[in-house]
C-alpha atoms as a PDB file:
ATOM      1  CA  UNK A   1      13.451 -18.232  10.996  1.00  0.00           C
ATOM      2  CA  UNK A   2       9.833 -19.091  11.175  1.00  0.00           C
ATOM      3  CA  UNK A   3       9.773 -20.723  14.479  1.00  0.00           C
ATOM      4  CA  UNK A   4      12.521 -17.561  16.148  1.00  0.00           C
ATOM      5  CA  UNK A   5       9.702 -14.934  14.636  1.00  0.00           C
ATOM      6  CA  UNK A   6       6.757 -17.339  16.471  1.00  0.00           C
ATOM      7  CA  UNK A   7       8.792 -16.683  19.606  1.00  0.00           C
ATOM      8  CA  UNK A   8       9.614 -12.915  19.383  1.00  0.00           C
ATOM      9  CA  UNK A   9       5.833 -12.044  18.450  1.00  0.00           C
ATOM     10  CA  UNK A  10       4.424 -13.911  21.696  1.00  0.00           C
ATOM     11  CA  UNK A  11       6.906 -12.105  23.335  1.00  0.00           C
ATOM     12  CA  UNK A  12       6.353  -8.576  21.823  1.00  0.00           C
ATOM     13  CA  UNK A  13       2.845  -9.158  21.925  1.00  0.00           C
ATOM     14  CA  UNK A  14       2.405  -9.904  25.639  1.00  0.00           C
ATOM     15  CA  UNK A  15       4.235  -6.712  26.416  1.00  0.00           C
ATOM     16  CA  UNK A  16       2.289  -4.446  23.648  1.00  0.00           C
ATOM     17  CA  UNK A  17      -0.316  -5.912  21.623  1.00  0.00           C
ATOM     18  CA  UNK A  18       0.119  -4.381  18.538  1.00  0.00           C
ATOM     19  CA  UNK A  19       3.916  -4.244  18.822  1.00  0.00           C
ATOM     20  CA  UNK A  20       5.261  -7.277  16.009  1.00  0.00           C
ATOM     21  CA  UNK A  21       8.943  -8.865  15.886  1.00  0.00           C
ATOM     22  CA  UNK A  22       9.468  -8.454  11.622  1.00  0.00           C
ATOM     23  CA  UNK A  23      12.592 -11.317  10.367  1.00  0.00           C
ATOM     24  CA  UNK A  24      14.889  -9.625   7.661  1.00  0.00           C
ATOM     25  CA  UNK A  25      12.578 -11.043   4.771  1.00  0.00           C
ATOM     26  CA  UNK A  26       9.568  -9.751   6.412  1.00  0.00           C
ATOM     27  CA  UNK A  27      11.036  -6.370   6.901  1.00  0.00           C
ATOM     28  CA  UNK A  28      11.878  -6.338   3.518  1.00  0.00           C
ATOM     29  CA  UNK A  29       8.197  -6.798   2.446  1.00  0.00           C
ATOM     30  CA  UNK A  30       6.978  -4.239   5.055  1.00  0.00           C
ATOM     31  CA  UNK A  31       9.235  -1.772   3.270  1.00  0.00           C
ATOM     32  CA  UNK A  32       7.898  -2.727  -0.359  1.00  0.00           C
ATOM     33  CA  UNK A  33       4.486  -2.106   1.352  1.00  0.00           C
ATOM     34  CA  UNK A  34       5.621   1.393   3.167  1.00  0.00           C
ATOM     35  CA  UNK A  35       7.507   2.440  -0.269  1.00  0.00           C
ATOM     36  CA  UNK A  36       5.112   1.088  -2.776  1.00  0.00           C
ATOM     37  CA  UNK A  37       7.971  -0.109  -4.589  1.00  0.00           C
ATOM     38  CA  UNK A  38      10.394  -3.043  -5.412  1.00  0.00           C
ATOM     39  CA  UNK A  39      12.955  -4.444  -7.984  1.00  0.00           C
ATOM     40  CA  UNK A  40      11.769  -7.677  -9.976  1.00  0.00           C
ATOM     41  CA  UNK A  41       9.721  -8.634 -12.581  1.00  0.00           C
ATOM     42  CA  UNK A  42       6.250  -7.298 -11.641  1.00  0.00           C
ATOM     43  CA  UNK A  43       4.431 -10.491 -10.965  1.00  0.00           C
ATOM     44  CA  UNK A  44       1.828 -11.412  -8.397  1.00  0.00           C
ATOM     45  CA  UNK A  45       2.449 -15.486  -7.009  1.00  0.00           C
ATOM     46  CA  UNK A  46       0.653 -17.686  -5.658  1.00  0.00           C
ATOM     47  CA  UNK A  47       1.045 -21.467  -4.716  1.00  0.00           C
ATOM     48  CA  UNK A  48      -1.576 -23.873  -5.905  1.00  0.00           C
ATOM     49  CA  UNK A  49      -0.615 -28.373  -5.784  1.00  0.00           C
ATOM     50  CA  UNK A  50       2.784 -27.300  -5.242  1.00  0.00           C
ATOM     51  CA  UNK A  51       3.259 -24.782  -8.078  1.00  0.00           C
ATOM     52  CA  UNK A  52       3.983 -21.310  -8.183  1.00  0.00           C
ATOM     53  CA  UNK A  53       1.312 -20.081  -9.956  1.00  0.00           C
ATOM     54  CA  UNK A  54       1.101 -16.402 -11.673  1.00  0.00           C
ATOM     55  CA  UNK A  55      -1.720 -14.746 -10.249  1.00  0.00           C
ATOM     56  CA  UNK A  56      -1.330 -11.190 -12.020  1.00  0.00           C
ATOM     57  CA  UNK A  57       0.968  -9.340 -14.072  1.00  0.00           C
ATOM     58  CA  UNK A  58       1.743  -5.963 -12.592  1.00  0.00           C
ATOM     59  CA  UNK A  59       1.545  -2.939 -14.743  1.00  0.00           C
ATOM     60  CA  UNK A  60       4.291  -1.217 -16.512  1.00  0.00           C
ATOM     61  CA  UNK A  61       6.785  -4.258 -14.528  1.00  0.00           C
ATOM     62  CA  UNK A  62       9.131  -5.729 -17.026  1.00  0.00           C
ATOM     63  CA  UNK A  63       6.464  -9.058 -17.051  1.00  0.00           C
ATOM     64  CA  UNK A  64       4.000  -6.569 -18.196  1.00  0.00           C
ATOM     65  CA  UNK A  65       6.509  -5.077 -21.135  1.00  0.00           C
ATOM     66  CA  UNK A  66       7.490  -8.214 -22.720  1.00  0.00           C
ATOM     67  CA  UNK A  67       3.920  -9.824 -22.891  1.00  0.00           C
ATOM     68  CA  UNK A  68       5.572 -13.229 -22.664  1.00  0.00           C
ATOM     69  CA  UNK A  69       4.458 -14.061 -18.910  1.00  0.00           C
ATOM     70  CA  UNK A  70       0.894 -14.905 -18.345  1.00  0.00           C
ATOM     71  CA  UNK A  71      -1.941 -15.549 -15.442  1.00  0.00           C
ATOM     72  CA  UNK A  72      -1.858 -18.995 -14.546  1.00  0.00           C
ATOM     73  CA  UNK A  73       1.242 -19.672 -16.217  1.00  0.00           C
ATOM     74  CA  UNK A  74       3.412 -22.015 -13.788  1.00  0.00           C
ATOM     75  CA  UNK A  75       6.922 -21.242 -12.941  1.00  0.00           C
ATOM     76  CA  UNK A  76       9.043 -24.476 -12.268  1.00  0.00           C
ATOM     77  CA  UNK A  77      12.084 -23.415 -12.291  1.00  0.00           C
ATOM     78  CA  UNK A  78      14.053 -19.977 -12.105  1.00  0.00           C
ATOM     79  CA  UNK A  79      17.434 -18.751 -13.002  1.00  0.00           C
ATOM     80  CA  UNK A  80      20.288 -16.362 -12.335  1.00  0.00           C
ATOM     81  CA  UNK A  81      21.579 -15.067 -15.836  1.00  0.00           C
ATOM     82  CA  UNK A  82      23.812 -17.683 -17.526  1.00  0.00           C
ATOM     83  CA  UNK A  83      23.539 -19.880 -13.843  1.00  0.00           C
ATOM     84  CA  UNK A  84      22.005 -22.869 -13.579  1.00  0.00           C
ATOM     85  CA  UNK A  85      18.090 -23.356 -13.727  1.00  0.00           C
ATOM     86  CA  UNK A  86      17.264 -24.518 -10.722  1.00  0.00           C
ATOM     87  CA  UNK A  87      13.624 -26.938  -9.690  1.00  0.00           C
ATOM     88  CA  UNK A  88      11.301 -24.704  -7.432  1.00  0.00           C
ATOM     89  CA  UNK A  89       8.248 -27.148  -7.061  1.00  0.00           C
ATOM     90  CA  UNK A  90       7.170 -27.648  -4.179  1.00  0.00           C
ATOM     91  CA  UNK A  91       8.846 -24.411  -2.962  1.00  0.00           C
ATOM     92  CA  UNK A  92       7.989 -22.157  -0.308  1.00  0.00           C
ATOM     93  CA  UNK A  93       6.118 -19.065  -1.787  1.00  0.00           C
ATOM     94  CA  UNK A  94       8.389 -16.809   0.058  1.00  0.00           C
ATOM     95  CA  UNK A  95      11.862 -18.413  -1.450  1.00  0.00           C
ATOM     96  CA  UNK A  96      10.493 -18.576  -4.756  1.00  0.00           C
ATOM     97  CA  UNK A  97       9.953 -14.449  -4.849  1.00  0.00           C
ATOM     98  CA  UNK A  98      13.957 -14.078  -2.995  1.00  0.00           C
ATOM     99  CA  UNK A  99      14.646 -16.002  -6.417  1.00  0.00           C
ATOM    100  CA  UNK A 100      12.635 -14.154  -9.061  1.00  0.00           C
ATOM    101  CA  UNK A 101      13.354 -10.608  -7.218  1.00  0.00           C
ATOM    102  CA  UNK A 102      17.082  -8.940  -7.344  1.00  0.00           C
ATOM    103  CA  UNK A 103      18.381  -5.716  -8.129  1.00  0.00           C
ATOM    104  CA  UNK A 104      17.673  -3.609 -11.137  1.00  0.00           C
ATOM    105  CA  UNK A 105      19.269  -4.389 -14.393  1.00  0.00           C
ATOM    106  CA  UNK A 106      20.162  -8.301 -13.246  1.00  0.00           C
ATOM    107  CA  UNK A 107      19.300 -10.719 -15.272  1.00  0.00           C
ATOM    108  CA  UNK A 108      16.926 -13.480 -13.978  1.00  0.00           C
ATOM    109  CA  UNK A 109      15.599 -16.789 -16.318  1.00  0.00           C
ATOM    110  CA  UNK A 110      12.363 -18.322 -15.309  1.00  0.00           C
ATOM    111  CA  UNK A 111      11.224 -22.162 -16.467  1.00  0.00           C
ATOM    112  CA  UNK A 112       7.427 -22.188 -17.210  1.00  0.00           C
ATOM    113  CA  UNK A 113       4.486 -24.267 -18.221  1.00  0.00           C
ATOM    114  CA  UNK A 114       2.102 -22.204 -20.051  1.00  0.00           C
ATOM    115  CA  UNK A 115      -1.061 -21.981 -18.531  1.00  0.00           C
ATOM    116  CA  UNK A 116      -3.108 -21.819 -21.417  1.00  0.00           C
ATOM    117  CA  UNK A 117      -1.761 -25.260 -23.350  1.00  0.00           C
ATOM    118  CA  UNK A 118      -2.981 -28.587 -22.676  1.00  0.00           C
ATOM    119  CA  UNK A 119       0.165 -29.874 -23.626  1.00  0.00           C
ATOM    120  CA  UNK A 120       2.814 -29.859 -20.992  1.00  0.00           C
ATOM    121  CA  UNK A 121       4.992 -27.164 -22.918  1.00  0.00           C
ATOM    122  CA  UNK A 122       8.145 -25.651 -21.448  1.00  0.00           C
ATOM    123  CA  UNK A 123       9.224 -22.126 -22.126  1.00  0.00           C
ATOM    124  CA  UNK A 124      12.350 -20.180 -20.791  1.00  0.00           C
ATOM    125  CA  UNK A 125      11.539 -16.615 -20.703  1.00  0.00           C
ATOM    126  CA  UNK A 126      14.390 -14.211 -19.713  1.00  0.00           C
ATOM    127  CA  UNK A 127      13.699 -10.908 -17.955  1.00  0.00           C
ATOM    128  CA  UNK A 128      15.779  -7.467 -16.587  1.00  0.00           C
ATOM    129  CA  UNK A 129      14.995  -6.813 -13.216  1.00  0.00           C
ATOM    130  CA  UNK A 130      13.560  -3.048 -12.552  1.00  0.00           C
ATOM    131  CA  UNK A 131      11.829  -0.702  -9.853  1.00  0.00           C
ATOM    132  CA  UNK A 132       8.067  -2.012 -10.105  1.00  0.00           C
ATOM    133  CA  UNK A 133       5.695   0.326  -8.882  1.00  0.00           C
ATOM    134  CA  UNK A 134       2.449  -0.871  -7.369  1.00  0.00           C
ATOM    135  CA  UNK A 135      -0.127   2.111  -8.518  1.00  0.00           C
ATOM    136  CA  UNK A 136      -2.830  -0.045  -7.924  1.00  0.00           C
ATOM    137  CA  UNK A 137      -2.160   0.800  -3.871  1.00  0.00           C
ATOM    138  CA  UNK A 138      -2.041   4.362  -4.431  1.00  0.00           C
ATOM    139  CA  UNK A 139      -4.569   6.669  -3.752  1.00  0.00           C
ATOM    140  CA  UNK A 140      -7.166   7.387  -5.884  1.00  0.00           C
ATOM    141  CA  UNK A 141      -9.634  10.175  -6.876  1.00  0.00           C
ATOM    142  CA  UNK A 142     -12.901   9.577  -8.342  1.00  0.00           C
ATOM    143  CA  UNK A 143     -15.728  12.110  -9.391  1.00  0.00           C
ATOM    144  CA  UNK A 144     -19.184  11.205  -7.950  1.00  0.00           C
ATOM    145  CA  UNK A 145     -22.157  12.778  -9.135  1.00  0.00           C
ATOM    146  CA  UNK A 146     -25.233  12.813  -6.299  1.00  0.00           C
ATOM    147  CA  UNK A 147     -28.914  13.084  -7.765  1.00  0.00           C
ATOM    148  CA  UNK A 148     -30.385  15.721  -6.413  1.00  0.00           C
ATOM    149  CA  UNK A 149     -34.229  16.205  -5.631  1.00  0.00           C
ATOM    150  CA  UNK A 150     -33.959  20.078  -6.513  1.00  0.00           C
ATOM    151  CA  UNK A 151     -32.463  19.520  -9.680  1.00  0.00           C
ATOM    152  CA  UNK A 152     -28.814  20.271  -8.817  1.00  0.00           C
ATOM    153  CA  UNK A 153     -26.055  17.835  -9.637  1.00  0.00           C
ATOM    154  CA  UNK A 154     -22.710  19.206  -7.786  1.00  0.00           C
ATOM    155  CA  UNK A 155     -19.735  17.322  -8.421  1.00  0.00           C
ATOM    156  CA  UNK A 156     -18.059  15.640  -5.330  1.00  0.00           C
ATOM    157  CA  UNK A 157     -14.304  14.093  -5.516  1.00  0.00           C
ATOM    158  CA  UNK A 158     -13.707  11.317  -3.413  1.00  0.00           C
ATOM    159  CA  UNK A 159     -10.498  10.327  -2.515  1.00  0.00           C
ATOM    160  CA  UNK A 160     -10.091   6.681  -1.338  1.00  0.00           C
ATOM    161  CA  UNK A 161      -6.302   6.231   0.710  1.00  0.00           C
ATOM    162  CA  UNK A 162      -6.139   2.442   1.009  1.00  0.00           C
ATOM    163  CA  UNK A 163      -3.173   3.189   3.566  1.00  0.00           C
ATOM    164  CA  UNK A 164      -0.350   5.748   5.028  1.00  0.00           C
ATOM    165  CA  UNK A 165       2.363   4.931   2.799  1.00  0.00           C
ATOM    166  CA  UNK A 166       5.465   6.922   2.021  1.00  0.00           C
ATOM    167  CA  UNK A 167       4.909   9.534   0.138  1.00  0.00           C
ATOM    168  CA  UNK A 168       0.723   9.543   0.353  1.00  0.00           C
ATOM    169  CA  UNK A 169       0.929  13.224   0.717  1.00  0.00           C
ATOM    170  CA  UNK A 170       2.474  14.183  -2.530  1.00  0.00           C
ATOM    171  CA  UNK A 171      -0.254  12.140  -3.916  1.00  0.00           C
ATOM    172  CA  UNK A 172      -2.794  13.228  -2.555  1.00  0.00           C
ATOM    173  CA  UNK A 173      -2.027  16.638  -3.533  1.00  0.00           C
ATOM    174  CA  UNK A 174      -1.720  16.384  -6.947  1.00  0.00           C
ATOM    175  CA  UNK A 175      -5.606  14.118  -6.989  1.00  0.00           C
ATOM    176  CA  UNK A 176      -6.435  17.290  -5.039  1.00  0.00           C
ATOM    177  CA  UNK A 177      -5.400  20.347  -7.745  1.00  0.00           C
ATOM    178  CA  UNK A 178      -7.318  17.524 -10.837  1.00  0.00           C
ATOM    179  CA  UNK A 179     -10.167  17.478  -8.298  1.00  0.00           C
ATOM    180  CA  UNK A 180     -10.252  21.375  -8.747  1.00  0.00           C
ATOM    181  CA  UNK A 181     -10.127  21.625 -12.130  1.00  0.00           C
ATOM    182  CA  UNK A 182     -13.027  19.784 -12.320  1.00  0.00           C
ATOM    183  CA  UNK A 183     -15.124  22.462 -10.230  1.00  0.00           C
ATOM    184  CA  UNK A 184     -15.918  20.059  -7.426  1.00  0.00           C
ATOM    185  CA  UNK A 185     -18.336  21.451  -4.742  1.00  0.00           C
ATOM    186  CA  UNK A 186     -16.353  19.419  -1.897  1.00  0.00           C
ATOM    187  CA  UNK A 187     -14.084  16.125  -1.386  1.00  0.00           C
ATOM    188  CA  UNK A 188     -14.367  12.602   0.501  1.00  0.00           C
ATOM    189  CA  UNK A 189     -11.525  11.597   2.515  1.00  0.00           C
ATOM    190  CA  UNK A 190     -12.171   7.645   2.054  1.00  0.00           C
ATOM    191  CA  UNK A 191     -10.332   6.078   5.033  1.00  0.00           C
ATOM    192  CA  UNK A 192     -12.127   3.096   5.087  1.00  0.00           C
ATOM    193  CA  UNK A 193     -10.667  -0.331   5.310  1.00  0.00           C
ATOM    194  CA  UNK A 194      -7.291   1.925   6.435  1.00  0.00           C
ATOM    195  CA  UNK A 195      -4.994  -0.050   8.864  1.00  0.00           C
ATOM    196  CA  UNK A 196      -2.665   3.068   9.118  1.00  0.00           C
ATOM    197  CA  UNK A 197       0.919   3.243   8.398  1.00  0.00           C
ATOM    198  CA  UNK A 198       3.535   6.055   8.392  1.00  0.00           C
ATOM    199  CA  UNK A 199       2.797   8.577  11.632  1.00  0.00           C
ATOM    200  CA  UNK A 200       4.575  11.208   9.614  1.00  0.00           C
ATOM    201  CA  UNK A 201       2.300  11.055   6.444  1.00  0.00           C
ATOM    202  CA  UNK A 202      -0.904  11.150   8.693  1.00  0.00           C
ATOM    203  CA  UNK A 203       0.705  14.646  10.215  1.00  0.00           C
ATOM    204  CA  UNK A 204       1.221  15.742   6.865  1.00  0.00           C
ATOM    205  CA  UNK A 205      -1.779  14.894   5.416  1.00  0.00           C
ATOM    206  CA  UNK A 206      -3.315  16.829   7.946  1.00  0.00           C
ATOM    207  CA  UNK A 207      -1.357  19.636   6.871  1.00  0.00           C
ATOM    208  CA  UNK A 208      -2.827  20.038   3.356  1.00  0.00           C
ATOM    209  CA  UNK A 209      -6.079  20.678   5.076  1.00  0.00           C
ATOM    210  CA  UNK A 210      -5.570  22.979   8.203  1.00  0.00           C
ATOM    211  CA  UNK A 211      -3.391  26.454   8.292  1.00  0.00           C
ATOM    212  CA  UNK A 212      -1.138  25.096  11.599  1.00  0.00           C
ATOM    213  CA  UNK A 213      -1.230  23.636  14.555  1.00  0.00           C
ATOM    214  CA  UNK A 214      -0.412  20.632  16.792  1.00  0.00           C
ATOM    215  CA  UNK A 215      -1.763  17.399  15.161  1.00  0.00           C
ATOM    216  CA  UNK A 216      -1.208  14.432  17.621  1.00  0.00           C
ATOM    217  CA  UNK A 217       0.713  13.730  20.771  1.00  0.00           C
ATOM    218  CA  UNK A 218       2.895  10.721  21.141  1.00  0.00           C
ATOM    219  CA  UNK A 219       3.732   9.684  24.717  1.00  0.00           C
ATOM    220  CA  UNK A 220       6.807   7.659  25.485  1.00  0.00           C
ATOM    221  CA  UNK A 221       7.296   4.863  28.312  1.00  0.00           C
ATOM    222  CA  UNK A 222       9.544   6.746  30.471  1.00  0.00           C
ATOM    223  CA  UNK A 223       6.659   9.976  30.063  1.00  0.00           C
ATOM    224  CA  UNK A 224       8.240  12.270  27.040  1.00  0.00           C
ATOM    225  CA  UNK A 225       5.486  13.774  25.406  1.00  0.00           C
ATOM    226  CA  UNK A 226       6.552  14.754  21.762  1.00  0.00           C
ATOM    227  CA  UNK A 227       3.864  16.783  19.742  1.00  0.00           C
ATOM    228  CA  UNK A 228       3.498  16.051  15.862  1.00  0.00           C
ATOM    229  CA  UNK A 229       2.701  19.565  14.030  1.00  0.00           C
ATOM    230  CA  UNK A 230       1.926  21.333  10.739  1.00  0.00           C
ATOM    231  CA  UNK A 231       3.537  24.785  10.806  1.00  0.00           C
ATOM    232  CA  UNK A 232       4.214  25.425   7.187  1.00  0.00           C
ATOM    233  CA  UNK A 233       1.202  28.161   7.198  1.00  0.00           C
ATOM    234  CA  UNK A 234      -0.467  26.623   3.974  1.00  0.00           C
ATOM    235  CA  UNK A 235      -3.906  25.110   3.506  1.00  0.00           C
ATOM    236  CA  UNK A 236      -3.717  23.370   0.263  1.00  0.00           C
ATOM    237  CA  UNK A 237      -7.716  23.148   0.304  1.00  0.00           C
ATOM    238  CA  UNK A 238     -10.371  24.733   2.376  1.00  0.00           C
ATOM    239  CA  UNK A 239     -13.349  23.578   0.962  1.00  0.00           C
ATOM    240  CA  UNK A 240     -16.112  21.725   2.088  1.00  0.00           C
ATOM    241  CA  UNK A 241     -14.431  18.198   3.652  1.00  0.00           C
ATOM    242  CA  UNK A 242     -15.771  14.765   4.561  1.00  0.00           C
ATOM    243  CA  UNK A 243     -14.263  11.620   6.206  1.00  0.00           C
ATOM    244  CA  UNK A 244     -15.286   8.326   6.136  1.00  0.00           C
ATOM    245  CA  UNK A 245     -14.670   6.048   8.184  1.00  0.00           C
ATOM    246  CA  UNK A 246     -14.941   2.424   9.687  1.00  0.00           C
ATOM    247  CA  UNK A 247     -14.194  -0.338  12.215  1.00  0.00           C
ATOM    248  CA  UNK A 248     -11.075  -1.414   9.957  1.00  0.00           C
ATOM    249  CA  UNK A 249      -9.782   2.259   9.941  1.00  0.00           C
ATOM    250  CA  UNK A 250      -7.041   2.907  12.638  1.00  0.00           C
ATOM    251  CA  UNK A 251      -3.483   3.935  13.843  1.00  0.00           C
ATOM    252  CA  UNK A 252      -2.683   6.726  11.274  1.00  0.00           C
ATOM    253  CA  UNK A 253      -6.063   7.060   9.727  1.00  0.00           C
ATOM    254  CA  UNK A 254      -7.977   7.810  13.805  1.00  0.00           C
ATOM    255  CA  UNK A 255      -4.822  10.096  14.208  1.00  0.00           C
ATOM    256  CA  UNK A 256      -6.450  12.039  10.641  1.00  0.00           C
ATOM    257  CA  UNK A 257      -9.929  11.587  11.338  1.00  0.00           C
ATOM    258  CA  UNK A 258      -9.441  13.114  14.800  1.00  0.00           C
ATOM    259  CA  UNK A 259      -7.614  15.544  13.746  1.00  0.00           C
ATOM    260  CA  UNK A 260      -9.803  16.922  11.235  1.00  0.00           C
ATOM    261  CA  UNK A 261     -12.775  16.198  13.395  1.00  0.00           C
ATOM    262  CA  UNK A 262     -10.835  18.424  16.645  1.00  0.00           C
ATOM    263  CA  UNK A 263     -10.136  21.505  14.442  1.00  0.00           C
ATOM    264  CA  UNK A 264     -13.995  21.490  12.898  1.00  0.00           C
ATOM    265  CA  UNK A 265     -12.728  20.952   9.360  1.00  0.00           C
ATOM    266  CA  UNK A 266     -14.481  18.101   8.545  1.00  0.00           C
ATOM    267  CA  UNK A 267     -17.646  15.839   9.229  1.00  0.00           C
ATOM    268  CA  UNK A 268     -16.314  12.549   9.819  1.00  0.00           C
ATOM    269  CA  UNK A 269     -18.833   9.369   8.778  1.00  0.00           C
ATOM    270  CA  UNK A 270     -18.979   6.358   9.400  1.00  0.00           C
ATOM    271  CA  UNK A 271     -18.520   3.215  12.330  1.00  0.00           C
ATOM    272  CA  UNK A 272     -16.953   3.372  15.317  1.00  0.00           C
ATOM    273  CA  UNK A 273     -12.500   3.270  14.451  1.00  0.00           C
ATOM    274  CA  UNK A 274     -10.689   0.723  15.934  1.00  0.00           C
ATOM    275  CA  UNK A 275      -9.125   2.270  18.685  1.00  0.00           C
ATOM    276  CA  UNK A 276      -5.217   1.424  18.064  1.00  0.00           C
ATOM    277  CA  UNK A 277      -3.510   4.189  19.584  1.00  0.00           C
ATOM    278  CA  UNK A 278       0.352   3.204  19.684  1.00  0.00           C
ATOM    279  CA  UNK A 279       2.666   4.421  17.181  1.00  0.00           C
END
């Protein structure tokens, strides 16, 4: 699988350079990433002198509700319900996780040495498999409060978007309407560090900010031109805006920027973007 996906990426790659060949596992991830989301245990891995090592528990995860998995714990061997436990070290990091992860309400058993006894003690800890959100990816809204030479402190909000995921909008919206009720004088757009993702969400997006109008133009090989729009009518806010921006900020996040920067309804800050314009 590894070697075929070495193949199909050279090939993809000289054709279109950001254009990647994803295996069915990979996929799979790039979903969890798009959506957020997964079934499992809530557990961050990592692979250290052939272990799999837990790096961090993720919150509200079924890990996280029993309190009986740990960072640095070790995981030698994992389980399905009353199956057999079977020896994962020296493991792959990838086929450990296809273990440990399943659908919700299975039953998976995982073999551990406790990371925080000298003694080489063995526990088997049993867990039910749910949806594990990762919050920590989600956007965010802070309050900043600028000191002012002329004696006037105006609240900002600042809303950092790590990336375009599936359903960013929503979210944004709702840090939006807190942002209000705490009488902010404008909001940050924080799109640094912002790869991209979802085309849709950065039209949408868009939306929440501007009354209608075409927001990008995607051109096909054979020479279809297909124009991405907000026509619901609605500006969710119309104060004062500003985008940041940086070299690491591209794809969906330039397609934002620009648009906010093309209607005049924002000042956009920062570093030259990276310039990936294929969707």
């Amino acid at each position: 699988e590894d070697v075929f996906q070495s193949v199909m990426n050279a090939f993809s790659r000289s054709i279109e350079a950001h254009t990647s060949y994803l295996s069915p596992r990979n996929a799979e991830r790039f979903q969890m990433q798009m959506n957020l989301s997964f079934e499992g245990i809530g557990a961050s891995l990592q692979v250290e002198d052939e272990h799999t090592v837990v790096r961090k528990i993720i919150a509200g995860g079924p890990a996280d509700k029993s309190g009986k998995l740990k960072p640095e714990d070790k995981i030698v061997g994992v389980g399905q319900a009353d199956g057999e436990i079977v020896d994962v070290v020296g493991w792959r990091l990838d086929e450990v996780v296809e273990l440990i992860k399943g659908p919700k309400g299975t039953i998976v058993r995982l073999q551990v040495l406790k990371g925080d006894s000298d003694a080489k003690k063995y526990e088997l800890i049993q867990f039910t498999r749910d949806k594990v959100k990762l919050e920590d990816q989600q956007a965010q809204s802070k309050v900043y409060i600028p000191e002012s030479t002329l004696g006037e402190n105006a609240p900002l909000g600042v809303i950092e978007i790590p990336s375009f995921y599936n359903g960013l909008t929503g979210h944004v919206r709702k840090l939006i309407d807190e942002l209000k009720t705490q009488n902010v004088s404008g909001i940050i757009i924080d799109l640094r560090g912002n790869g991209g993702g979802s085309l849709n969400e950065s039209r949408t997006l868009t939306g929440l900010f501007i009354d209608s109008g075409p927001v990008v133009q995607v051109r096909s090989g054979n020479g279809r031109v297909d124009i991405e729009r907000d026509s619901d009518g609605v500006i969710h806010y119309d104060g004062p805006l500003t985008v940041l921006v940086d070299r690491y900020s591209a794809s969906a996040s330039e397609i934002f920027a620009a648009a906010m920067q093309d209607y005049n309804r924002a000042i956009v800050i920062g570093e030259q973007t990276f310039g990936k314009g294929t969707v």
